[in-house]
C-alpha atoms as a PDB file:
ATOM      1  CA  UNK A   1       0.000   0.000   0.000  1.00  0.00           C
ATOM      2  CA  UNK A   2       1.746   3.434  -1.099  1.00  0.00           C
ATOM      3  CA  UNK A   3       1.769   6.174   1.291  1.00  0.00           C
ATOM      4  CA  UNK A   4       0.398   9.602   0.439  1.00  0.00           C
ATOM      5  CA  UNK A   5       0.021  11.851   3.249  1.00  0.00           C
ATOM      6  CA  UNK A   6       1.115  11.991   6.353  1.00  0.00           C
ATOM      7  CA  UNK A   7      -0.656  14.208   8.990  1.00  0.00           C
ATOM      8  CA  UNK A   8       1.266  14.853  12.440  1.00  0.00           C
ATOM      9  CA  UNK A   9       0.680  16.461  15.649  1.00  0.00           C
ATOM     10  CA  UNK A  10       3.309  18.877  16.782  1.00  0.00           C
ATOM     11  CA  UNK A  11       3.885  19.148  20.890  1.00  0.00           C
ATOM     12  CA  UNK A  12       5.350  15.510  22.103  1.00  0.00           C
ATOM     13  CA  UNK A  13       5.732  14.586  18.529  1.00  0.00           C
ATOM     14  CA  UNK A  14       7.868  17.182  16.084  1.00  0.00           C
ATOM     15  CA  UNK A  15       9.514  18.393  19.433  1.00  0.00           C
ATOM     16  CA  UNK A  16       9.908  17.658  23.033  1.00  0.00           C
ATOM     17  CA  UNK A  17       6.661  19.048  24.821  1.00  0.00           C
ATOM     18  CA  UNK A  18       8.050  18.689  28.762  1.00  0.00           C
ATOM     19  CA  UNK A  19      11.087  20.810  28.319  1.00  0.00           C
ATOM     20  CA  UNK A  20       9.383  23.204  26.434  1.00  0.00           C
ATOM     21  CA  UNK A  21       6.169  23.890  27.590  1.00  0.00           C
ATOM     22  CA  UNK A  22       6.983  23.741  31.201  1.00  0.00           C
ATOM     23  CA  UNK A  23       9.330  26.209  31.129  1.00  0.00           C
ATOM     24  CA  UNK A  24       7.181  28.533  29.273  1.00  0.00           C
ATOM     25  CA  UNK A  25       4.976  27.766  31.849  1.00  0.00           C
ATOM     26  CA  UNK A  26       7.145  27.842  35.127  1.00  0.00           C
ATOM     27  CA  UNK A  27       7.976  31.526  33.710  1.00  0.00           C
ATOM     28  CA  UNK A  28       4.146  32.349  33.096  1.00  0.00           C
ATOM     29  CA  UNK A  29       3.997  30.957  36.644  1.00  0.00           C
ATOM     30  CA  UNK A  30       6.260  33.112  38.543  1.00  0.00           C
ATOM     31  CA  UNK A  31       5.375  36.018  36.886  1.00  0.00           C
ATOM     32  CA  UNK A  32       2.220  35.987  37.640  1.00  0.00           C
ATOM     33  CA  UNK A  33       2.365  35.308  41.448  1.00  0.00           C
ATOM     34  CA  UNK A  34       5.139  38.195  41.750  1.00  0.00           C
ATOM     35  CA  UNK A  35       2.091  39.925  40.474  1.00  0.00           C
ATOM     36  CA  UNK A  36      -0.608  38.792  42.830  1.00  0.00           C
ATOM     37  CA  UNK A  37       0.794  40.300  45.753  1.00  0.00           C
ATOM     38  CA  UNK A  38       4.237  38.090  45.686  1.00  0.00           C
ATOM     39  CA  UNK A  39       2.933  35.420  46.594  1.00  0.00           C
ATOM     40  CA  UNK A  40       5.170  33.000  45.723  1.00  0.00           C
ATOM     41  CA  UNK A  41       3.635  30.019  46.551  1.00  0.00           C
ATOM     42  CA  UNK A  42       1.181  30.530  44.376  1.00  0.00           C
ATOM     43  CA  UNK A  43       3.814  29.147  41.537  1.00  0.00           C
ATOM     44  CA  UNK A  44       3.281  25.389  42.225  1.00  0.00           C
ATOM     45  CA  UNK A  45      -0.177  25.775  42.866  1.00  0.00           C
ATOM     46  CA  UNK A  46      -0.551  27.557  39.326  1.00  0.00           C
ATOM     47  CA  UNK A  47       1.592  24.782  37.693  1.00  0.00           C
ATOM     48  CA  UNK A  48       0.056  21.563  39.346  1.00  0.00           C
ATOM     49  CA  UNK A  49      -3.613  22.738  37.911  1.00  0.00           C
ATOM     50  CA  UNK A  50      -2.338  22.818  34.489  1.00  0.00           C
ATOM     51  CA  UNK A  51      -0.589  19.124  34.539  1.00  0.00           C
ATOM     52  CA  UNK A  52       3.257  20.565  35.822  1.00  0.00           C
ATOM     53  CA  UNK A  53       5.062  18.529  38.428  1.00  0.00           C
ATOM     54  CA  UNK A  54       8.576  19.505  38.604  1.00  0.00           C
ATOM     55  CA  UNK A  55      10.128  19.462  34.934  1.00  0.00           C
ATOM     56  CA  UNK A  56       7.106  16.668  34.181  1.00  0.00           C
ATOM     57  CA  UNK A  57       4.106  17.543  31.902  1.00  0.00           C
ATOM     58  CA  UNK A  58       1.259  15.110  32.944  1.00  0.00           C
ATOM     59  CA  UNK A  59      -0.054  13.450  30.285  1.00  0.00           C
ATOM     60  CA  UNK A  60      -3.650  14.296  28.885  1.00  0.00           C
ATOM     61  CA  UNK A  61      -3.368  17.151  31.037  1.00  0.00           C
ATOM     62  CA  UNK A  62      -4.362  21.134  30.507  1.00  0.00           C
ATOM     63  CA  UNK A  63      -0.743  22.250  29.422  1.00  0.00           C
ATOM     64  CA  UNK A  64      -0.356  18.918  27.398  1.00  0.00           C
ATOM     65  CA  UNK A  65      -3.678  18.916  25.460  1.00  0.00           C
ATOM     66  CA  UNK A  66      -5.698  21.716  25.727  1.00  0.00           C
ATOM     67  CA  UNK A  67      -5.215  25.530  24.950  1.00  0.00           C
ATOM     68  CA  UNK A  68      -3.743  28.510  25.937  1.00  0.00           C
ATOM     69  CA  UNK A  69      -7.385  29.475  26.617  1.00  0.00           C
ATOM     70  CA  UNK A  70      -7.912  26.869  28.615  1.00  0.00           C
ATOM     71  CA  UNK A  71      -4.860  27.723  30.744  1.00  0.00           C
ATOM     72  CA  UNK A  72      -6.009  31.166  31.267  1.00  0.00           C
ATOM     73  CA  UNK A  73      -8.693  30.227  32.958  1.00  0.00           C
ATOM     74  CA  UNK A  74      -7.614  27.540  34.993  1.00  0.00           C
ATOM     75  CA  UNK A  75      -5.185  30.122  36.186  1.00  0.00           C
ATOM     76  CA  UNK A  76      -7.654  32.512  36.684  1.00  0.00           C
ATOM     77  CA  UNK A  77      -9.871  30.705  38.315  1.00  0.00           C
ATOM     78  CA  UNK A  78      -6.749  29.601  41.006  1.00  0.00           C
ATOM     79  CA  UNK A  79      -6.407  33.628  41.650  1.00  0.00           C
ATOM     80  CA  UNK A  80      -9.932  34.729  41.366  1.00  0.00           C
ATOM     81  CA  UNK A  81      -9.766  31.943  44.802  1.00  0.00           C
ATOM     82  CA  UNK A  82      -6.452  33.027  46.699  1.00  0.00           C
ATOM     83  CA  UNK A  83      -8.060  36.749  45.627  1.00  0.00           C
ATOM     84  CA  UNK A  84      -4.308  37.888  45.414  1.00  0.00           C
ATOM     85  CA  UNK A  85      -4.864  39.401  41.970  1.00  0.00           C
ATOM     86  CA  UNK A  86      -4.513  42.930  41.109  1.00  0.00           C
ATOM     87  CA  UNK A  87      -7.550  45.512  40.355  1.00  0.00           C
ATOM     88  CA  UNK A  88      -8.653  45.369  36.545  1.00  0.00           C
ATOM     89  CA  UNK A  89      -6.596  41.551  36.056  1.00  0.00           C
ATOM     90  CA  UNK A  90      -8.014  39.636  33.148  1.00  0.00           C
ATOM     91  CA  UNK A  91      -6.210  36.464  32.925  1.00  0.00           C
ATOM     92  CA  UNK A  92      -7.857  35.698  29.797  1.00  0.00           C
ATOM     93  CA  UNK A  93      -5.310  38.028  27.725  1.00  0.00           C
ATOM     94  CA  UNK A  94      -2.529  38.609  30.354  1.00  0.00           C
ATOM     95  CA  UNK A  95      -1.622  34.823  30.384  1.00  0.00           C
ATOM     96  CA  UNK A  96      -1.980  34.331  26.559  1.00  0.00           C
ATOM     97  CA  UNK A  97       0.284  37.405  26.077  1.00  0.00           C
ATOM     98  CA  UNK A  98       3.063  35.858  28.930  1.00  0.00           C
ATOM     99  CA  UNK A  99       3.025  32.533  27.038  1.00  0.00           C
ATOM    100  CA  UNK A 100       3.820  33.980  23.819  1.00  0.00           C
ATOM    101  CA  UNK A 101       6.618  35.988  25.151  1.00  0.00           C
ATOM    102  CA  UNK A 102       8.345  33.210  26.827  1.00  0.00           C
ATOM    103  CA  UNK A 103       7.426  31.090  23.959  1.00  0.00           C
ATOM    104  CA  UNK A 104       9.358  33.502  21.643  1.00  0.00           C
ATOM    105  CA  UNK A 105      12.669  33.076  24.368  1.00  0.00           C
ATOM    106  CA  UNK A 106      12.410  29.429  24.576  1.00  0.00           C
ATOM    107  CA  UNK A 107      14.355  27.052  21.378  1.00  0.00           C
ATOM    108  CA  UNK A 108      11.961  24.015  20.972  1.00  0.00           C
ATOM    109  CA  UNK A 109      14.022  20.044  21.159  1.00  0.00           C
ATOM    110  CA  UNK A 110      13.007  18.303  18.019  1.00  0.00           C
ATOM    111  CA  UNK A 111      12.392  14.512  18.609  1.00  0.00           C
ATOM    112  CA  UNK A 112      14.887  13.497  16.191  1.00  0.00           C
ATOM    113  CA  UNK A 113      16.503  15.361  12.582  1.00  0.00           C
ATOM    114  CA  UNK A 114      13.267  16.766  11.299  1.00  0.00           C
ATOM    115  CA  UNK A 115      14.661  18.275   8.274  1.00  0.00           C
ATOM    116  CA  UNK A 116      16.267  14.940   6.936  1.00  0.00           C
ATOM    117  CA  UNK A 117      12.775  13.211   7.836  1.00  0.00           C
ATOM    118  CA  UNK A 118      11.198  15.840   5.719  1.00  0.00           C
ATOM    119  CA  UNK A 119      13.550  15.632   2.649  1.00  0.00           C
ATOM    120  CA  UNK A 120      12.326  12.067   2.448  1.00  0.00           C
ATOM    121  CA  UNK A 121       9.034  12.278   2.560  1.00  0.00           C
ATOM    122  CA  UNK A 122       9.064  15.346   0.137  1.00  0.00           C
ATOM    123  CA  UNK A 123      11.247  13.132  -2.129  1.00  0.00           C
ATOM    124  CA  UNK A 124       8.179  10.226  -2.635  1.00  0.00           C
ATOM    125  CA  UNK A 125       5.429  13.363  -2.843  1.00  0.00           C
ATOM    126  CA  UNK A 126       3.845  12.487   0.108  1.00  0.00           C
ATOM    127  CA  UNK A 127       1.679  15.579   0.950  1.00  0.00           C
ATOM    128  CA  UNK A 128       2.360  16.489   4.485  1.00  0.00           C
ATOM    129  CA  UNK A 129      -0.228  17.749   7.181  1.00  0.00           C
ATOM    130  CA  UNK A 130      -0.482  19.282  10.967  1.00  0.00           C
ATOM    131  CA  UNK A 131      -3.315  19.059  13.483  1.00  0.00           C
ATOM    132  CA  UNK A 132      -2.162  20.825  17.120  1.00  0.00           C
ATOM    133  CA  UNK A 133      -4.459  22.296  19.619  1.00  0.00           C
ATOM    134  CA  UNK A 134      -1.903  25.197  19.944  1.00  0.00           C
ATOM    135  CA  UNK A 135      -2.567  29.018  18.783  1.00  0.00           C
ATOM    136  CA  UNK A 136      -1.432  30.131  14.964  1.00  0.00           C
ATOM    137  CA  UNK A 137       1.613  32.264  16.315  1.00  0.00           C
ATOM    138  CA  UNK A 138       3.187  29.903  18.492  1.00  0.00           C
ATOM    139  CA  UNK A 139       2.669  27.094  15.756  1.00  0.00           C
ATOM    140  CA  UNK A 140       4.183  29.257  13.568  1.00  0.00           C
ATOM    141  CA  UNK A 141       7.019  30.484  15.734  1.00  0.00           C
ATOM    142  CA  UNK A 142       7.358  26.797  16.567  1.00  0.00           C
ATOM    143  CA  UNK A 143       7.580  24.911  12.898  1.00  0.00           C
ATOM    144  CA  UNK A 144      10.159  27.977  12.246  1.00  0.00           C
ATOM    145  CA  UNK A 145      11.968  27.995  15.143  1.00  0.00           C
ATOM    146  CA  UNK A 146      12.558  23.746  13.926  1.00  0.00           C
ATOM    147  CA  UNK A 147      13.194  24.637  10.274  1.00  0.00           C
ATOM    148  CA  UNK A 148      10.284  23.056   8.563  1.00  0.00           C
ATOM    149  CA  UNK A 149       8.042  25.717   8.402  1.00  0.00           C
ATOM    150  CA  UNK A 150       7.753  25.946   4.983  1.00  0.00           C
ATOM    151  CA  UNK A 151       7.473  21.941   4.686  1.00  0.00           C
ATOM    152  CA  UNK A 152       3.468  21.880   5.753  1.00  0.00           C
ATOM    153  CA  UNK A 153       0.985  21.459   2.556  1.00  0.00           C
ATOM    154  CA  UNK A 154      -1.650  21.922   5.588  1.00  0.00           C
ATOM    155  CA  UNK A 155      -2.026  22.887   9.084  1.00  0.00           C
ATOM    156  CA  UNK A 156      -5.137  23.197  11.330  1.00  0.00           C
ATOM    157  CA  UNK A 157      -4.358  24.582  14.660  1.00  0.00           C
ATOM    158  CA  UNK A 158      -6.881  26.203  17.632  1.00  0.00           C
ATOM    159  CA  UNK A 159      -8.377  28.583  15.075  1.00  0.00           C
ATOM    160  CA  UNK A 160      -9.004  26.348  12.255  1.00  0.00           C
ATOM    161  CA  UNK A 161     -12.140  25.602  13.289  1.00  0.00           C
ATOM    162  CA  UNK A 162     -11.907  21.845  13.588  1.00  0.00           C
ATOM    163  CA  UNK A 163     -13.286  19.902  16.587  1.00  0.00           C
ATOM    164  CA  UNK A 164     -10.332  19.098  18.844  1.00  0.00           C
ATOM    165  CA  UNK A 165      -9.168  15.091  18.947  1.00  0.00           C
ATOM    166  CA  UNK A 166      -9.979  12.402  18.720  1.00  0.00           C
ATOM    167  CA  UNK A 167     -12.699  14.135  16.121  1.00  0.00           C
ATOM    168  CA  UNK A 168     -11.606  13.383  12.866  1.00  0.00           C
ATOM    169  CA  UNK A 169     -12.708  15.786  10.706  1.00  0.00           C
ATOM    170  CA  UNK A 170      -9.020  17.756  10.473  1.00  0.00           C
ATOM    171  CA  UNK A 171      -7.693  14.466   9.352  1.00  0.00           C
ATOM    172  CA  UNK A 172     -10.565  13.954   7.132  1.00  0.00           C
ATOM    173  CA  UNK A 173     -10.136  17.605   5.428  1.00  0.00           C
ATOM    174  CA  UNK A 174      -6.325  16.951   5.154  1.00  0.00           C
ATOM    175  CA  UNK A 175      -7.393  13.596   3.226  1.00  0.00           C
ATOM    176  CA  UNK A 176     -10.033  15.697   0.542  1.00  0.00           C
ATOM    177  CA  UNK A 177      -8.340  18.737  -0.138  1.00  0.00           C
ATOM    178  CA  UNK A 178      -5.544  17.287  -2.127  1.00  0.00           C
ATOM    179  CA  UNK A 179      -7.772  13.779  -3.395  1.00  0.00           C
ATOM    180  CA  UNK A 180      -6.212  11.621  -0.861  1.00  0.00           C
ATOM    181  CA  UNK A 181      -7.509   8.195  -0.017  1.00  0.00           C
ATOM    182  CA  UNK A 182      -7.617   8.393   4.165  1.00  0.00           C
ATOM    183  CA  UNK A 183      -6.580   4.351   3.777  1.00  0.00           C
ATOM    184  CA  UNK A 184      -3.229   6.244   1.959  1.00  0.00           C
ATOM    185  CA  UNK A 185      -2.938   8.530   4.512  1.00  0.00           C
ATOM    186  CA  UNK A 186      -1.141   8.257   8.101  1.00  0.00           C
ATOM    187  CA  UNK A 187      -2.029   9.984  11.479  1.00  0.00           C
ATOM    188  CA  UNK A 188       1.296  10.618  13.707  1.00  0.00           C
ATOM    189  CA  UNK A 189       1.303  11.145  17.207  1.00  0.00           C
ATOM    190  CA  UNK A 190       2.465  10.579  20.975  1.00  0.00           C
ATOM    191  CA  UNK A 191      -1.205  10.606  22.340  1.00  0.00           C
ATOM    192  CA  UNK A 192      -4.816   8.317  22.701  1.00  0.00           C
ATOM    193  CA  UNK A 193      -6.441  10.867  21.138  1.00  0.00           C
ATOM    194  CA  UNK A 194      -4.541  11.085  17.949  1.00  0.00           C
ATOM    195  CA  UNK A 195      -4.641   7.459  17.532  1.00  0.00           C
ATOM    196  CA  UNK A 196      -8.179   7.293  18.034  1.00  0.00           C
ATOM    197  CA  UNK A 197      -8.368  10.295  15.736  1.00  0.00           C
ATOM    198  CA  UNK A 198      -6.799   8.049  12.720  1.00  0.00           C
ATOM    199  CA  UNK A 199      -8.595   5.176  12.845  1.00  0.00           C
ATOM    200  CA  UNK A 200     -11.662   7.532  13.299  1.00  0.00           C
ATOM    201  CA  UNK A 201     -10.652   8.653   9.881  1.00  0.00           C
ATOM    202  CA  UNK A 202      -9.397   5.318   8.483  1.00  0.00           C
ATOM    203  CA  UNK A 203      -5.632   5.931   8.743  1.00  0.00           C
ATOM    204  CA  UNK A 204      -2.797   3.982   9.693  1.00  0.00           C
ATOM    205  CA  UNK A 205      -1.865   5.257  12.981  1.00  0.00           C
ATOM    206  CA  UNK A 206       2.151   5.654  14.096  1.00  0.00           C
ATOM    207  CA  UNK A 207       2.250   6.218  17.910  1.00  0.00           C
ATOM    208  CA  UNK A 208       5.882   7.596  18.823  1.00  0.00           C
ATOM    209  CA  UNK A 209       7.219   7.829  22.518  1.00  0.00           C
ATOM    210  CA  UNK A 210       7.692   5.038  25.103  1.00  0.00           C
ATOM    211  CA  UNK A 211       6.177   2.066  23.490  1.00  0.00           C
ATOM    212  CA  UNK A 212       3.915   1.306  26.842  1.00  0.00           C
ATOM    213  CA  UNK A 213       1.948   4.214  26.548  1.00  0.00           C
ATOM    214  CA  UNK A 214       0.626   3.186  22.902  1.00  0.00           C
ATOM    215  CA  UNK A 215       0.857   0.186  23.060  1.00  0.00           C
ATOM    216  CA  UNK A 216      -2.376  -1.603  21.544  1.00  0.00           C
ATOM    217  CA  UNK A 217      -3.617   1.408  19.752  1.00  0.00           C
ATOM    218  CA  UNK A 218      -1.318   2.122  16.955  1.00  0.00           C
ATOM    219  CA  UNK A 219      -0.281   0.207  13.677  1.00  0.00           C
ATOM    220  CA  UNK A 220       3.087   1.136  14.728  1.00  0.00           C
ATOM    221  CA  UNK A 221       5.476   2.134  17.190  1.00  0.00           C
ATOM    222  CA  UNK A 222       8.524   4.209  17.207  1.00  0.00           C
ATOM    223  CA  UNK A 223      10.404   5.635  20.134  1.00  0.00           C
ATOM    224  CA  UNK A 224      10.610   8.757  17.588  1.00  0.00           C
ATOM    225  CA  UNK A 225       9.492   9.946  13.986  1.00  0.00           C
ATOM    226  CA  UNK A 226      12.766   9.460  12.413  1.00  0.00           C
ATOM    227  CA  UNK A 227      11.797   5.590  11.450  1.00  0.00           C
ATOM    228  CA  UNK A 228       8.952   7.047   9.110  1.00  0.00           C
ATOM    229  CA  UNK A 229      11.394   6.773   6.533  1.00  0.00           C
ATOM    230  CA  UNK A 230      12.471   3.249   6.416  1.00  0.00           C
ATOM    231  CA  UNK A 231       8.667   2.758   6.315  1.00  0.00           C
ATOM    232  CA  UNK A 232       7.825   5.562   3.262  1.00  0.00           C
ATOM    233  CA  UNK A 233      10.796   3.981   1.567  1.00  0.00           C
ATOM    234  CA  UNK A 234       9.423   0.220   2.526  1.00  0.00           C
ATOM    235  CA  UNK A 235       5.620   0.869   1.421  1.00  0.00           C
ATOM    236  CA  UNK A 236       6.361   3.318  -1.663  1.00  0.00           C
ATOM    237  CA  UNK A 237       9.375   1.152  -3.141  1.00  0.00           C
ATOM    238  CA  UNK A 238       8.393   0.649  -7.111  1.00  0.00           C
END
């Protein structure tokens, strides 16, 4: 069976999400207890309701699934109830604004060499797809920041308008607008939902990350993308 797109998700797959996103985070974080009165013990209490344990990113949690929208208001809602925040404080566009500046400082950790993975794929024509939960700048800043910006044929992010996984309607829409067979096409990612997301749409799944975690609900497993070649190369020899 030859191979024709490939649709990933980004944080946990493309690049490292823990040493990332809790940084951003753990800045975000601070920042905003020096705020509230300097109270900083408000930090870890800010952190732990969005999934952040140390350097750790719980899985399926806020900061590793859902939006910078949804942080907002969990953080919000944590100083609306130590009522440490100052007069006029709308969380709902001072955190956004804090996690794109400390976005912009921090240099994402691709899982493995992106750009060589891409020269392959681009080499056997395979049209090549994104479906995050994150906001258009940071995806942007993001892909750029890794050097494959300009390698997406398609990219649905928290604006696209696409129910979040495991829907598969991005997937889907990836799959129609360039005539793609969805049984051609293959969903990559390091999470339950974007497994269940393929199959929901009739792709092969990839699962990448520790093998336990996926284990059961992909078609395969890699510790990173990088083997997506050998398999391109395997399934679209002549």
């Amino acid at each position: 069976m030859t191979i024709e797109g490939i649709i990933f998700d980004k944080d946990g797959t493309l690049m490292e999400l823990e040493s990332f996103w809790s940084a951003v985070a753990r800045k975000t974080a601070a920042e905003l207890s020096l705020l509230c009165k300097g109270d900083t013990s408000l930090t870890e209490r800010l952190l732990s309701s969005v999934g952040v344990i140390g350097n750790r990113v719980l899985p399926d949690s806020i900061l590793a699934s859902g939006t910078t929208a949804m942080v907002a208001h969990t953080f919000g809602a944590i100083v609306q109830e130590a009522a440490a925040a100052p007069a006029g404080f709308d969380a709902g566009v001072w955190v956004p604004e804090h996690f794109l500046f400390y976005m912009k400082e921090q240099d994402p950790c691709p899982t493995c060499d992106l750009q060589a993975l891409f020269r392959v794929l681009k080499a056997h024509r395979i049209r090549i797809g994104l479906f995050t939960a994150d906001e258009p700048f940071s995806t942007r800043c993001c892909l750029e920041k890794l050097g494959i910006a300009s390698s997406f044929d398609f990219i649905a992010d928290q604006d696209s308008g696409f129910p979040p996984k495991p829907a598969p309607d991005a997937l889907l829409a990836f799959a129609h607008r360039f005539g793609l067979q969805p049984g051609r096409c293959v969903m990559v990612g390091d999470s339950l939902a974007d497994m269940e997301a393929g199959r929901r749409a009739g792709m092969l799944t990839v699962g990448v990350g520790p093998s336990d975690a996926l284990a059961g609900h992909a078609d395969f497993l890699f510790p990173t993308p990088a083997p997506l070649a050998g398999l391109i190369k395997k399934k679209n020899a002549p």
